[in-house]
C-alpha atoms as a PDB file:
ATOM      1  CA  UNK A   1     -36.446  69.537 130.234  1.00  0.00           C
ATOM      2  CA  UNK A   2     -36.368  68.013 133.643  1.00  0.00           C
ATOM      3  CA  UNK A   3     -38.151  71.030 135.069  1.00  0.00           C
ATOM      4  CA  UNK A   4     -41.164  70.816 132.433  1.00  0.00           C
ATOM      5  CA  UNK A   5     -41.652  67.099 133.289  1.00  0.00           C
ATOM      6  CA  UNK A   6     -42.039  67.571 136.846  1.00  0.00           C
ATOM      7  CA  UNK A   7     -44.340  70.658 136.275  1.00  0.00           C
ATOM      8  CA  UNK A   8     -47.036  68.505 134.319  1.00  0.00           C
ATOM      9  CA  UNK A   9     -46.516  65.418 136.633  1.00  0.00           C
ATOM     10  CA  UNK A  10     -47.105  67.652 139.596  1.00  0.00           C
ATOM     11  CA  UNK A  11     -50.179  68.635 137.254  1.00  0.00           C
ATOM     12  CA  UNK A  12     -51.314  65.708 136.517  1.00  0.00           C
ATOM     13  CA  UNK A  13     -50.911  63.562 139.845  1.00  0.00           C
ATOM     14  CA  UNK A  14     -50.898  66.390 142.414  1.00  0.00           C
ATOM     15  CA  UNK A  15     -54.694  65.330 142.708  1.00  0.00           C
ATOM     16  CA  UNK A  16     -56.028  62.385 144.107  1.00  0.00           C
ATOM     17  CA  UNK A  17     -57.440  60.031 141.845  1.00  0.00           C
ATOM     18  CA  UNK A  18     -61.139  59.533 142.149  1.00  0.00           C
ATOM     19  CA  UNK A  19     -61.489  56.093 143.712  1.00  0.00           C
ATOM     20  CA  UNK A  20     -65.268  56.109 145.085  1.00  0.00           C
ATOM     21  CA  UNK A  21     -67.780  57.427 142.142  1.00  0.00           C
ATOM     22  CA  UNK A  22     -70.698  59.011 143.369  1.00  0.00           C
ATOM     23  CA  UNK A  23     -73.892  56.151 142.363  1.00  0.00           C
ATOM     24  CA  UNK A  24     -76.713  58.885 142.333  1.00  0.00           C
ATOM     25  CA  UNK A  25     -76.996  60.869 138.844  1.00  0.00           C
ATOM     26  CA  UNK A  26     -77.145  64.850 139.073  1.00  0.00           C
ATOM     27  CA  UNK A  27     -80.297  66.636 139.500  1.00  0.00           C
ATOM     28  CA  UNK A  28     -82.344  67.470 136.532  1.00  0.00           C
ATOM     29  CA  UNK A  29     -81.465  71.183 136.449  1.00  0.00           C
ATOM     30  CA  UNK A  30     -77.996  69.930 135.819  1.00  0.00           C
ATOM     31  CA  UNK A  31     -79.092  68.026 131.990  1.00  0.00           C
ATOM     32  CA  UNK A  32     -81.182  70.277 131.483  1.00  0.00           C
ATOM     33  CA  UNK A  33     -78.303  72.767 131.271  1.00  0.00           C
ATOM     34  CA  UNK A  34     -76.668  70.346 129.526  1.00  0.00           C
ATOM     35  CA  UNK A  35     -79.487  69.775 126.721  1.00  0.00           C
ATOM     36  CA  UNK A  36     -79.240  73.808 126.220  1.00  0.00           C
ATOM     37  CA  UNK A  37     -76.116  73.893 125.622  1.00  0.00           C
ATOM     38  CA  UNK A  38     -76.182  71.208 123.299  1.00  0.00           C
ATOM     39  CA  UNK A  39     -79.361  72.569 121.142  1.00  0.00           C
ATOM     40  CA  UNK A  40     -78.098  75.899 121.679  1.00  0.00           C
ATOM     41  CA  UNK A  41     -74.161  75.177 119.841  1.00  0.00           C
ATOM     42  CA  UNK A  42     -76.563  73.993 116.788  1.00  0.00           C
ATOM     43  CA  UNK A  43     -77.555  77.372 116.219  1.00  0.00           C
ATOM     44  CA  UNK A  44     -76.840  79.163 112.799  1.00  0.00           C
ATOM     45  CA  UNK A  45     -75.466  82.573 111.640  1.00  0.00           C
ATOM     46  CA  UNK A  46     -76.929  85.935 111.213  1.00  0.00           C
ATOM     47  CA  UNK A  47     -78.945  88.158 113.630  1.00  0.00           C
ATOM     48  CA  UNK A  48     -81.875  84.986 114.233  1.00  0.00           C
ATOM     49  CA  UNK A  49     -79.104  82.661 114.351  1.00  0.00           C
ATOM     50  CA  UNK A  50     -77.039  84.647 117.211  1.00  0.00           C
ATOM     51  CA  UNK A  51     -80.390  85.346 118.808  1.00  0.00           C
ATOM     52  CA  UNK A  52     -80.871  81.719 118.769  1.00  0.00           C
ATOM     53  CA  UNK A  53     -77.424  80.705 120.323  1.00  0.00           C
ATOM     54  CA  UNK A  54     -77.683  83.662 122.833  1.00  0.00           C
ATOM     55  CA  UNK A  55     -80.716  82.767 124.376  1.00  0.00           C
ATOM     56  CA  UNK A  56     -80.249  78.957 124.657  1.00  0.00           C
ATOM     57  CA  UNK A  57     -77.003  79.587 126.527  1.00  0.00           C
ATOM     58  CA  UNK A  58     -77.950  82.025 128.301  1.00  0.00           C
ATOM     59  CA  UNK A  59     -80.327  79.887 130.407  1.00  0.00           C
ATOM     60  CA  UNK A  60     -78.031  76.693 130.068  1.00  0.00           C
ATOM     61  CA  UNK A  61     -75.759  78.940 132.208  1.00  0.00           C
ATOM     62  CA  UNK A  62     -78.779  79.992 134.188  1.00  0.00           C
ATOM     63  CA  UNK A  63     -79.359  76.755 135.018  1.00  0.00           C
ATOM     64  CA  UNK A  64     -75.839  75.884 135.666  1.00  0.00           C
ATOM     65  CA  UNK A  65     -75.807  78.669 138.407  1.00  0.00           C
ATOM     66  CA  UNK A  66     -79.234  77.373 139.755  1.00  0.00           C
ATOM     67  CA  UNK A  67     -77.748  73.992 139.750  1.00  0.00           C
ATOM     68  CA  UNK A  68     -74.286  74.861 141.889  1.00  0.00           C
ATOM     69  CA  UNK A  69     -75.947  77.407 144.335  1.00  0.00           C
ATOM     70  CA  UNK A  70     -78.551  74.082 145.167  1.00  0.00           C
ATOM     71  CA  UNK A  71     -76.890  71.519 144.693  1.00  0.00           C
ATOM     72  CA  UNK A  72     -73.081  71.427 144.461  1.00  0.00           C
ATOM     73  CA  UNK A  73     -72.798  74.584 147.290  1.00  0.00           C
ATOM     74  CA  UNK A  74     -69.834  76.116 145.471  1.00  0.00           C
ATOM     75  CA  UNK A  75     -69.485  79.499 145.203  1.00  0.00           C
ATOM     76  CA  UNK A  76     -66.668  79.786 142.571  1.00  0.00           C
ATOM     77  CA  UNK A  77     -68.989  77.414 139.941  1.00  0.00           C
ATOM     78  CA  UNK A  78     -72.073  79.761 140.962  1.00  0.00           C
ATOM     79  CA  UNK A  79     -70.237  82.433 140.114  1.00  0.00           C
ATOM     80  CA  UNK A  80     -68.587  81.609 136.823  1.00  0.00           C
ATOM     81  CA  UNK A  81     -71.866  80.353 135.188  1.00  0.00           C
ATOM     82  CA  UNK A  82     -73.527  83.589 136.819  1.00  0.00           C
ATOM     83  CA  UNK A  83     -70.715  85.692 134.987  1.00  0.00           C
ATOM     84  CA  UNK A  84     -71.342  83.506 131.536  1.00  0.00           C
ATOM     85  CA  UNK A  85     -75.323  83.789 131.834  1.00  0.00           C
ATOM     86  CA  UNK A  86     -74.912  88.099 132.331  1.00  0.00           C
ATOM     87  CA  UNK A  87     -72.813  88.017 129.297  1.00  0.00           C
ATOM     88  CA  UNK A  88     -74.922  85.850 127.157  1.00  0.00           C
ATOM     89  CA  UNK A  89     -77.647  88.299 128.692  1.00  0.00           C
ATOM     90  CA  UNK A  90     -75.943  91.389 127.890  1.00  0.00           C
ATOM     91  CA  UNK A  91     -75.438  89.981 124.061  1.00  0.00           C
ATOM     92  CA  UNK A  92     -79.349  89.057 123.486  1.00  0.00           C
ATOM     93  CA  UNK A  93     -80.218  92.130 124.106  1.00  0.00           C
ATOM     94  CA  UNK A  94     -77.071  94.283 121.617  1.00  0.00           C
ATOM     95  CA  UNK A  95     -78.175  91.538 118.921  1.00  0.00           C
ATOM     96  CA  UNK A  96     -81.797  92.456 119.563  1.00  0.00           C
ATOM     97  CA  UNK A  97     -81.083  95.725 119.277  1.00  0.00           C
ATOM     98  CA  UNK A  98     -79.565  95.840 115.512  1.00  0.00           C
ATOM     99  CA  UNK A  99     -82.013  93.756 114.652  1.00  0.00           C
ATOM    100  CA  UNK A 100     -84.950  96.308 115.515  1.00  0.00           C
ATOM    101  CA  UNK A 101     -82.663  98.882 114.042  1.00  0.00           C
ATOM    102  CA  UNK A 102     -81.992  97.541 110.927  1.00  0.00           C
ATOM    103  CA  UNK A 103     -85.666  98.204 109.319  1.00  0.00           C
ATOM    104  CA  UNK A 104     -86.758  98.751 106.099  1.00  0.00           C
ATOM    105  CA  UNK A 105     -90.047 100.296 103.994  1.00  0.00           C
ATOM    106  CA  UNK A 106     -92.458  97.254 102.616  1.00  0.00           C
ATOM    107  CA  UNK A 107     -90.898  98.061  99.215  1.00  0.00           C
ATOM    108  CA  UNK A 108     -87.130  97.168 100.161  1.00  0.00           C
ATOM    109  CA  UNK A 109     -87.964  94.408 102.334  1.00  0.00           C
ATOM    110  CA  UNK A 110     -89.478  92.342  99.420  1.00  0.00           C
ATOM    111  CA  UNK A 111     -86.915  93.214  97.950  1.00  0.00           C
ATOM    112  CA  UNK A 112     -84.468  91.834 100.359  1.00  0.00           C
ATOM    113  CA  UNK A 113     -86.391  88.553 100.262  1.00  0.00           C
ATOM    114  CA  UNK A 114     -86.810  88.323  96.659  1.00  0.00           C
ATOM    115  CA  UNK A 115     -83.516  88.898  95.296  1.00  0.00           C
ATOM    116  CA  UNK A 116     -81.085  89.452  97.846  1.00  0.00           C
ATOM    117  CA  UNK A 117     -81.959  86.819 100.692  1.00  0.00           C
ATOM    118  CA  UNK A 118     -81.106  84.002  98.597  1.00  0.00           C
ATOM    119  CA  UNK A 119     -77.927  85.043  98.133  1.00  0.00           C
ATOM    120  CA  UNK A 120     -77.254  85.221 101.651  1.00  0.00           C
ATOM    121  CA  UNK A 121     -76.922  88.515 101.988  1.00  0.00           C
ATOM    122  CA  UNK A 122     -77.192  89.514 105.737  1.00  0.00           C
ATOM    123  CA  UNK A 123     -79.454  92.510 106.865  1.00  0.00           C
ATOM    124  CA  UNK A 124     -75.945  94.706 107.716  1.00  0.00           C
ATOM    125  CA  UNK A 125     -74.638  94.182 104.623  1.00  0.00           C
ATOM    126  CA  UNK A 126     -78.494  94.778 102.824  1.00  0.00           C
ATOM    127  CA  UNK A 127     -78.755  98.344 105.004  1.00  0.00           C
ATOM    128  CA  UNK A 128     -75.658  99.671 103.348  1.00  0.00           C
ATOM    129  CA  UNK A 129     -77.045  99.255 100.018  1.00  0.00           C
ATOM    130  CA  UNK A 130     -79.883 100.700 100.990  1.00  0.00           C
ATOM    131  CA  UNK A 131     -78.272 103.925 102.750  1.00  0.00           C
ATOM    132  CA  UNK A 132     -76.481 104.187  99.757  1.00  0.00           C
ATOM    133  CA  UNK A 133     -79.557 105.001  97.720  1.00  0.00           C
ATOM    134  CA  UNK A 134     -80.646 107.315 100.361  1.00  0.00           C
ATOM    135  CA  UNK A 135     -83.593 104.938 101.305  1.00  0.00           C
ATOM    136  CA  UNK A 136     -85.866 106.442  98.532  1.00  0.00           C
ATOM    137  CA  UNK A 137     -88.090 104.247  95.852  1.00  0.00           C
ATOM    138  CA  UNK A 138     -88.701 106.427  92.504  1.00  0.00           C
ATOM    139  CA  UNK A 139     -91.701 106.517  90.741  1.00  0.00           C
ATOM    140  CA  UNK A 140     -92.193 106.750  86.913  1.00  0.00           C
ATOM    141  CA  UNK A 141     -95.824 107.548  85.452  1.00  0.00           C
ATOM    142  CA  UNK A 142     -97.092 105.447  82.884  1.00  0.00           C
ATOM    143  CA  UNK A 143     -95.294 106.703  79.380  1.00  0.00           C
ATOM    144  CA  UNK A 144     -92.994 108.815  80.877  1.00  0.00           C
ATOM    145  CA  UNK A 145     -89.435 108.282  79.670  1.00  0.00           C
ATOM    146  CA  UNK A 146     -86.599 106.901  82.270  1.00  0.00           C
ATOM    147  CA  UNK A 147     -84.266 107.713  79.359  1.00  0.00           C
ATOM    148  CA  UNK A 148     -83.858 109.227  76.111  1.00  0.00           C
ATOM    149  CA  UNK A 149     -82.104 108.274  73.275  1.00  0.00           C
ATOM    150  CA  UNK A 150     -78.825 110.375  72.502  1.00  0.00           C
ATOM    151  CA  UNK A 151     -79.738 112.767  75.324  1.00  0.00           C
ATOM    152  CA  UNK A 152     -80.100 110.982  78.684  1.00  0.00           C
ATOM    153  CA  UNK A 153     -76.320 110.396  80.615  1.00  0.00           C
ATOM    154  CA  UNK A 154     -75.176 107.787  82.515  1.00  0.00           C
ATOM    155  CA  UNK A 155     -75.282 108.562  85.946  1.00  0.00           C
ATOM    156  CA  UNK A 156     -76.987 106.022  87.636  1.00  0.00           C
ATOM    157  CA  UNK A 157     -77.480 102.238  88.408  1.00  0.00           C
ATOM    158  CA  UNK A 158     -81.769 101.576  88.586  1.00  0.00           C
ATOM    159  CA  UNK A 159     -83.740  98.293  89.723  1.00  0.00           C
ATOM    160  CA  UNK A 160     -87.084  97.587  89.228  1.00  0.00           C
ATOM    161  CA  UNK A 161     -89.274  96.985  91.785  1.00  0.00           C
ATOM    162  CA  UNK A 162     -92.288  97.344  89.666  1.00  0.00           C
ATOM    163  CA  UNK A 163     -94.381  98.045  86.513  1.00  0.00           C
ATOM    164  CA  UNK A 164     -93.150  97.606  83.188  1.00  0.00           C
ATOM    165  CA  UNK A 165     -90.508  98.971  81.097  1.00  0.00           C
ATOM    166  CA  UNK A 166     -89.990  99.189  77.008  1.00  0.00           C
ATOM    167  CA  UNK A 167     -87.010  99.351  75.720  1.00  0.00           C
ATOM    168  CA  UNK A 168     -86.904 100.754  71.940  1.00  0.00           C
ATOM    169  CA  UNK A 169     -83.761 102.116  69.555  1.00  0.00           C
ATOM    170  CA  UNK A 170     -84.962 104.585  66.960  1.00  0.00           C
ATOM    171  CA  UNK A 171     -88.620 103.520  67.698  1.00  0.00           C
ATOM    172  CA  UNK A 172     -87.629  99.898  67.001  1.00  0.00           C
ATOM    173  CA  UNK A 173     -88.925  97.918  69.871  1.00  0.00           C
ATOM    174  CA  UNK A 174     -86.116  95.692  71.298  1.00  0.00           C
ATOM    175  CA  UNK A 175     -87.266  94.413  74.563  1.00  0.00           C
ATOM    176  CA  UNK A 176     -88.982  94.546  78.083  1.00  0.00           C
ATOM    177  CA  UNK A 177     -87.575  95.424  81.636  1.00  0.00           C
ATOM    178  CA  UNK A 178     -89.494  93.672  84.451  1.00  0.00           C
ATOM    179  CA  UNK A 179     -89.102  93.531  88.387  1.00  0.00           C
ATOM    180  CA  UNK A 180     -86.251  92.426  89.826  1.00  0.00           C
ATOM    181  CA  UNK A 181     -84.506  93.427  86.936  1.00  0.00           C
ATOM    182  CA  UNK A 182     -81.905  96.536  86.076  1.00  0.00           C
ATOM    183  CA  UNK A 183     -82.356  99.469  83.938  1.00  0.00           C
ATOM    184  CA  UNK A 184     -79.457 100.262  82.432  1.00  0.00           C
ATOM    185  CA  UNK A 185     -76.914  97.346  83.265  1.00  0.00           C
ATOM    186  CA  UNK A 186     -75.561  96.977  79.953  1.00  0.00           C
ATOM    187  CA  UNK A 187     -74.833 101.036  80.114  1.00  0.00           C
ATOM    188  CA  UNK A 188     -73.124 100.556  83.449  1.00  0.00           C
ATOM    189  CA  UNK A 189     -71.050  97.666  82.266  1.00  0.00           C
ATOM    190  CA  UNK A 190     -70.128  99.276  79.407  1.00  0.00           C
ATOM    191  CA  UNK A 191     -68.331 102.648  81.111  1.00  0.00           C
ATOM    192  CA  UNK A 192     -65.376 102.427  83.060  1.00  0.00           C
ATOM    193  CA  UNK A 193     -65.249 104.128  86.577  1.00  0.00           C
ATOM    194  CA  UNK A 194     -63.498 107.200  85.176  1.00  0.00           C
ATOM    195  CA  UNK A 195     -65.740 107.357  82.113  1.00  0.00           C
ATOM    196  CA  UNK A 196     -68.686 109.292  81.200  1.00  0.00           C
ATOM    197  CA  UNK A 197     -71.535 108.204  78.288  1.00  0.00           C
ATOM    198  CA  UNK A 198     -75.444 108.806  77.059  1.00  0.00           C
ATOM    199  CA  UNK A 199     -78.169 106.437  76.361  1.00  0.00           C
ATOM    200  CA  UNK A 200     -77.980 104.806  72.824  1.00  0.00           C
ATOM    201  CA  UNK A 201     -82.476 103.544  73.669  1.00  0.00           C
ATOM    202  CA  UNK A 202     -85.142 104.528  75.090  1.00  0.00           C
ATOM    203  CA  UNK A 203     -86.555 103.296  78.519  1.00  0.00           C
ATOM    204  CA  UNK A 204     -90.458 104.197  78.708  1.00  0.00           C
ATOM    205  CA  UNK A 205     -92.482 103.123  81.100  1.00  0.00           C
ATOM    206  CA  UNK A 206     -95.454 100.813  79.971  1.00  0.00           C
ATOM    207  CA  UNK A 207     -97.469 101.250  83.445  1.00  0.00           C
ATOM    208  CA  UNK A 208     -96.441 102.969  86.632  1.00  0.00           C
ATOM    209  CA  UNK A 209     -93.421 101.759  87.688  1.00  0.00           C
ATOM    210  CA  UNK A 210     -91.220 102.204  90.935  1.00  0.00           C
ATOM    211  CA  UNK A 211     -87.625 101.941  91.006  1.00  0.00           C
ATOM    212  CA  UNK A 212     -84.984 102.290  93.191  1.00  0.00           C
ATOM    213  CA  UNK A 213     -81.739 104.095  91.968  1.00  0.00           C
ATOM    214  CA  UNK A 214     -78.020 104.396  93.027  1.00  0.00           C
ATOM    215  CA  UNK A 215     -76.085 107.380  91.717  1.00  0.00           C
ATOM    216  CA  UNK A 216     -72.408 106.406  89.902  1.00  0.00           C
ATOM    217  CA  UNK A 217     -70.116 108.170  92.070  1.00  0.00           C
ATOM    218  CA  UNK A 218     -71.637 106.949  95.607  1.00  0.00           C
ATOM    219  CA  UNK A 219     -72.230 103.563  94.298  1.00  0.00           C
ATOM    220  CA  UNK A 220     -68.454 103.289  93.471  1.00  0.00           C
ATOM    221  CA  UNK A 221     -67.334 104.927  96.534  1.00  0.00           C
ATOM    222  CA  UNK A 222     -69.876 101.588  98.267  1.00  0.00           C
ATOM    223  CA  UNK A 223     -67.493  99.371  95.945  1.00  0.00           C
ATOM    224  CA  UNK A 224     -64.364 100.960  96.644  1.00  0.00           C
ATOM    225  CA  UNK A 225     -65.044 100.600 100.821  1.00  0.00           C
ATOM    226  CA  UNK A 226     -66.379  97.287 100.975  1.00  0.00           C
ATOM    227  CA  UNK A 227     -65.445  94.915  98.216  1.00  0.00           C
ATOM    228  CA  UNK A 228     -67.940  92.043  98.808  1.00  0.00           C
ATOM    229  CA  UNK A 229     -70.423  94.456  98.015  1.00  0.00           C
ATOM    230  CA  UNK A 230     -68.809  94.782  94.530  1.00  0.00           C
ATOM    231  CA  UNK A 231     -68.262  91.277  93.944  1.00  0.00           C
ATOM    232  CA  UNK A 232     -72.581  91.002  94.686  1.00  0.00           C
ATOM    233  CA  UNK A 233     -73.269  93.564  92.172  1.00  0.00           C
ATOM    234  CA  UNK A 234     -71.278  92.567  89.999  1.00  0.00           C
ATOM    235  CA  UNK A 235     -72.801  88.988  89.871  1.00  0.00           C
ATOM    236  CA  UNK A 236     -76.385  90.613  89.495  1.00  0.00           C
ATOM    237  CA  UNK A 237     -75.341  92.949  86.291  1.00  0.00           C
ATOM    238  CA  UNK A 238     -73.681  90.115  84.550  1.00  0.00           C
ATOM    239  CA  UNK A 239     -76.881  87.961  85.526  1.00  0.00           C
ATOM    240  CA  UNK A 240     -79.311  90.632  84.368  1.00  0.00           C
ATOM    241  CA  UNK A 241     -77.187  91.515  81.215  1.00  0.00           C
ATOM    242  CA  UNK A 242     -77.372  87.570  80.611  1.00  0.00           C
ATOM    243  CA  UNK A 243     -80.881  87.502  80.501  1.00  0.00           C
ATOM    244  CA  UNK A 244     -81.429  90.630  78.252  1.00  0.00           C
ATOM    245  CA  UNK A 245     -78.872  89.060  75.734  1.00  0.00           C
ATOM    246  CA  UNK A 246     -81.064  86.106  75.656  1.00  0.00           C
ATOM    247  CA  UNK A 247     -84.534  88.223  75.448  1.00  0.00           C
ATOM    248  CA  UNK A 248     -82.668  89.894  72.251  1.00  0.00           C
ATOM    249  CA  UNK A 249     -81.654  86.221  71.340  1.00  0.00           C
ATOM    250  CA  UNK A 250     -85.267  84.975  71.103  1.00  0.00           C
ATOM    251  CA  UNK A 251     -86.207  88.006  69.486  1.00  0.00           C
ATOM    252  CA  UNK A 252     -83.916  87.786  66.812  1.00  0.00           C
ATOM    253  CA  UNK A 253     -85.341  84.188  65.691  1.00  0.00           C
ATOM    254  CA  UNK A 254     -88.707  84.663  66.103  1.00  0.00           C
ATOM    255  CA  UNK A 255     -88.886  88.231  63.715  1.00  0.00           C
ATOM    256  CA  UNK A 256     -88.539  88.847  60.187  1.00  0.00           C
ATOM    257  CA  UNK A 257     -85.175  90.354  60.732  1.00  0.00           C
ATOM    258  CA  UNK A 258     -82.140  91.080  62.708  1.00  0.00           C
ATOM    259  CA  UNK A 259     -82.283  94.125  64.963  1.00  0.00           C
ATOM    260  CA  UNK A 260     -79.227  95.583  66.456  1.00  0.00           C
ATOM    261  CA  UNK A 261     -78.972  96.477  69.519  1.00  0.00           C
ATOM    262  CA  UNK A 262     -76.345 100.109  70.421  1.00  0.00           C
ATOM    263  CA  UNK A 263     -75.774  98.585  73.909  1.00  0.00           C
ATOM    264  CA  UNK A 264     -74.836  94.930  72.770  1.00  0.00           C
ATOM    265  CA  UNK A 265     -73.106  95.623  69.815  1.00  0.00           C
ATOM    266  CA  UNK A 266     -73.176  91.254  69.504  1.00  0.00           C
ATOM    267  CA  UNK A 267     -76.255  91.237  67.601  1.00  0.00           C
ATOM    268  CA  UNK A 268     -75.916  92.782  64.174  1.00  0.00           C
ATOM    269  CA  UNK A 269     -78.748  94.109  62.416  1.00  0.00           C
ATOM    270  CA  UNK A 270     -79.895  93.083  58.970  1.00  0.00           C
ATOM    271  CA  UNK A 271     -82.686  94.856  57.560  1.00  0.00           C
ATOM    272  CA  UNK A 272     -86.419  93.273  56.691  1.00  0.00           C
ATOM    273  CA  UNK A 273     -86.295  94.524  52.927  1.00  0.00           C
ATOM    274  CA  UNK A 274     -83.241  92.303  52.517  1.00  0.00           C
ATOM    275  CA  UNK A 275     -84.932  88.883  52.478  1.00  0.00           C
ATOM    276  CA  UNK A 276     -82.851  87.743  50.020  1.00  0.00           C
ATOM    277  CA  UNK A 277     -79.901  87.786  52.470  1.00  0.00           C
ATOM    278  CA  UNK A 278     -82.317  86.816  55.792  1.00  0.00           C
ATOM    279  CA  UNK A 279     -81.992  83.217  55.170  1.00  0.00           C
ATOM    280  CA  UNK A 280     -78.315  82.631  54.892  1.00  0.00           C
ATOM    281  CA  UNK A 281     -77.447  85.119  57.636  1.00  0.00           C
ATOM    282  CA  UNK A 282     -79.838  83.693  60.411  1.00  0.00           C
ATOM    283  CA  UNK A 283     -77.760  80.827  59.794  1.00  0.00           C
ATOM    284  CA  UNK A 284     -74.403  81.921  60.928  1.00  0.00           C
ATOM    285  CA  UNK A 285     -75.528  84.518  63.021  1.00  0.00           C
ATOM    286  CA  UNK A 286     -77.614  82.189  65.117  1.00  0.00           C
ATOM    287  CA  UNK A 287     -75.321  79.632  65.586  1.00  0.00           C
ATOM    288  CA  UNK A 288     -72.388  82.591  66.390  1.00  0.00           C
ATOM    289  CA  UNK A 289     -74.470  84.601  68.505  1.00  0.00           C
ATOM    290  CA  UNK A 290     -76.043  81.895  70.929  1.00  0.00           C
ATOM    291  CA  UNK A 291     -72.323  80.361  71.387  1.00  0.00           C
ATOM    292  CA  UNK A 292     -71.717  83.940  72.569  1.00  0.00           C
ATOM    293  CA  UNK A 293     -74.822  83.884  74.639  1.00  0.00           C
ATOM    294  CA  UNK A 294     -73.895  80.221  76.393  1.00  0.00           C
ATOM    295  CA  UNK A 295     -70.194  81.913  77.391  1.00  0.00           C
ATOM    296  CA  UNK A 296     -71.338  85.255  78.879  1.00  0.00           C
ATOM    297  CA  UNK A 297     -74.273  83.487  80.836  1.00  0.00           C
ATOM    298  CA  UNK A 298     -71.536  80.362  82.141  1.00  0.00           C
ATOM    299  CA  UNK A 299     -68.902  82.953  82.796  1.00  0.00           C
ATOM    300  CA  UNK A 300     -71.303  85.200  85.144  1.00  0.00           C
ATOM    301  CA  UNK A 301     -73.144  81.430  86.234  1.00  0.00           C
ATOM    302  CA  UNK A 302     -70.034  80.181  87.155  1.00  0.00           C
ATOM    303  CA  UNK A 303     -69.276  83.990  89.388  1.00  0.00           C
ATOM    304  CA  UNK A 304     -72.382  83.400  90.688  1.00  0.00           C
ATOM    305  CA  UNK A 305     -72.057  79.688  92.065  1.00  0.00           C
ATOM    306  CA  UNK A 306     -68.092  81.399  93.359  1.00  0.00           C
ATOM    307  CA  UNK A 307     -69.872  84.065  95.090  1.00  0.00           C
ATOM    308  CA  UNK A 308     -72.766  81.912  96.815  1.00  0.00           C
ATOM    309  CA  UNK A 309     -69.617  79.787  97.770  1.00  0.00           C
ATOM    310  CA  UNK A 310     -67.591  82.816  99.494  1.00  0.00           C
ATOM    311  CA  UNK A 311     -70.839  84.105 101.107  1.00  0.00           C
ATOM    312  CA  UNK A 312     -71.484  80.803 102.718  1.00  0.00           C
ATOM    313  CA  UNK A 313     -68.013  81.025 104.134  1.00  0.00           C
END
């Protein structure tokens, strides 16, 4: 014990005290460094954000240097801030680097900024996805089927990017699939990993449409590597089967009639000849099937608003 209190008393008063403070303030290369650094520790994350904090540094410790080679005459502080300003140097250019890597065709970088930019979804993280989809937007001619009722399997995972899709069950139309907005997420929700199913609609394109798809077995192979991924997929399918459920919702109120949907098995259908029964149904039904609307779209709100929270971190 004795020996560690004389080791940080030597420390400590070893050096002289400074009696005589120097009267005349640094030279302005010297705050200037120090403004820099300052703006440049309020930089953010990502590539810009890196770029950003890299730079400003970078020539706060340029200045530094500048400052003890002129000014101070010390070779050690010339050379430390020298060593800092190559290494800031050396890590503007790497960052600057991915960044010009990591490019993408006008079609995925809208997008990026349309749906997965506001989640906070960096550009690494984005290229993955898009790798995983081989980098290829599909496109579907105007009345030409994406699926088939009873025929079509489910292999895939599609987005819109654009057009216009209908969405009919024995010719009955049920709804419409616009951009930004999946294919067949109730059919992926539905299977299991291990599981293997067909279409119970049709998906037919209303105008030309372009869509990007991710095959089953490499999109859960994505999932299986890098489980954030997962978690952000998972958010947008229960979002976008959300807003389907309530598109079948309003349907179902403004009709004649119930029409049931294979995929949401939820909404029940009651035929148009029975009006007898129409009135009395749309009672409990509605009243039954929007409190089952309000929990699906608070459970997946509430994964959402947990998600947004864990990206942020």
């Amino acid at each position: 014990m004795g020996e560690n209190t004389s080791f940080w008393e030597s420390l400590i008063y070893a050096h002289p005290t400074c009696v005589n403070w120097k009267q005349e303030a640094e030279g302005s290369i010297y705050h200037l460094a120090s403004i820099l650094f300052v703006v440049g520790f309020m930089g953010g994350s990502g590539f810009f954000g890196l770029l950003y904090v890299y730079s400003l540094l970078g020539l706060g410790f340029l200045c530094s240097s500048v400052w003890a080679w002129l000014d101070v005459c010390a070779a050690d502080i010339f050379s430390w801030n020298f060593i800092l300003f190559v290494i800031c140097f050396i890590q503007f250019i790497y960052v600057t680097y991915q960044v010009r890597s990591v490019s993408f065709e006008k079609e995925f970088q809208e997008l990026y900024s349309a749906l997965f930019q506001p989640l906070g979804i960096s550009l690494r993280i984005y290229r993955k996805i898009v790798l995983c989809c081989n980098s290829e937007v599909v496109t579907l001619e105007k009345e030409h089927c994406y699926a088939m009722q009873g025929k079509t399997p489910i292999d895939k995972l599609s987005l819109l990017v654009s057009g216009r899709i209908r969405v009919t069950v024995d010719g009955e139309f049920l709804h419409y699939i616009f951009p930004l907005q999946f294919l067949d997420s109730p059919e992926w929700d539905s299977l299991r990993p291990t599981e293997e199913g067909i279409f119970q609609v049709t998906l037919t394109a209303e105008t030309d449409c372009r869509y990007v798809a991710w095959r089953r077995k490499k999109l859960y192979l994505l999932f299986a590597k890098h489980r954030f991924i997962s978690r952000l997929f998972s958010v947008l399918i229960g979002s976008d089967i959300a807003d389907k459920l309530y598109a079948l919702n309003d349907r179902v109120h403004i009709g004649k009639g119930f029409r049931y949907d294979i995929r949401l098995p939820n909404l029940y259908h009651v035929s148009v000849a029975e009006t007898s029964r129409v009135q009395s149904t749309e009672q409990i039904l509605s009243s039954s099937s929007r409190q089952k609307l309000n929990n699906v779209t608070n459970s997946y709100g509430q994964k959402k608003r947990l998600f947004l929270n864990y990206s942020q971190e």
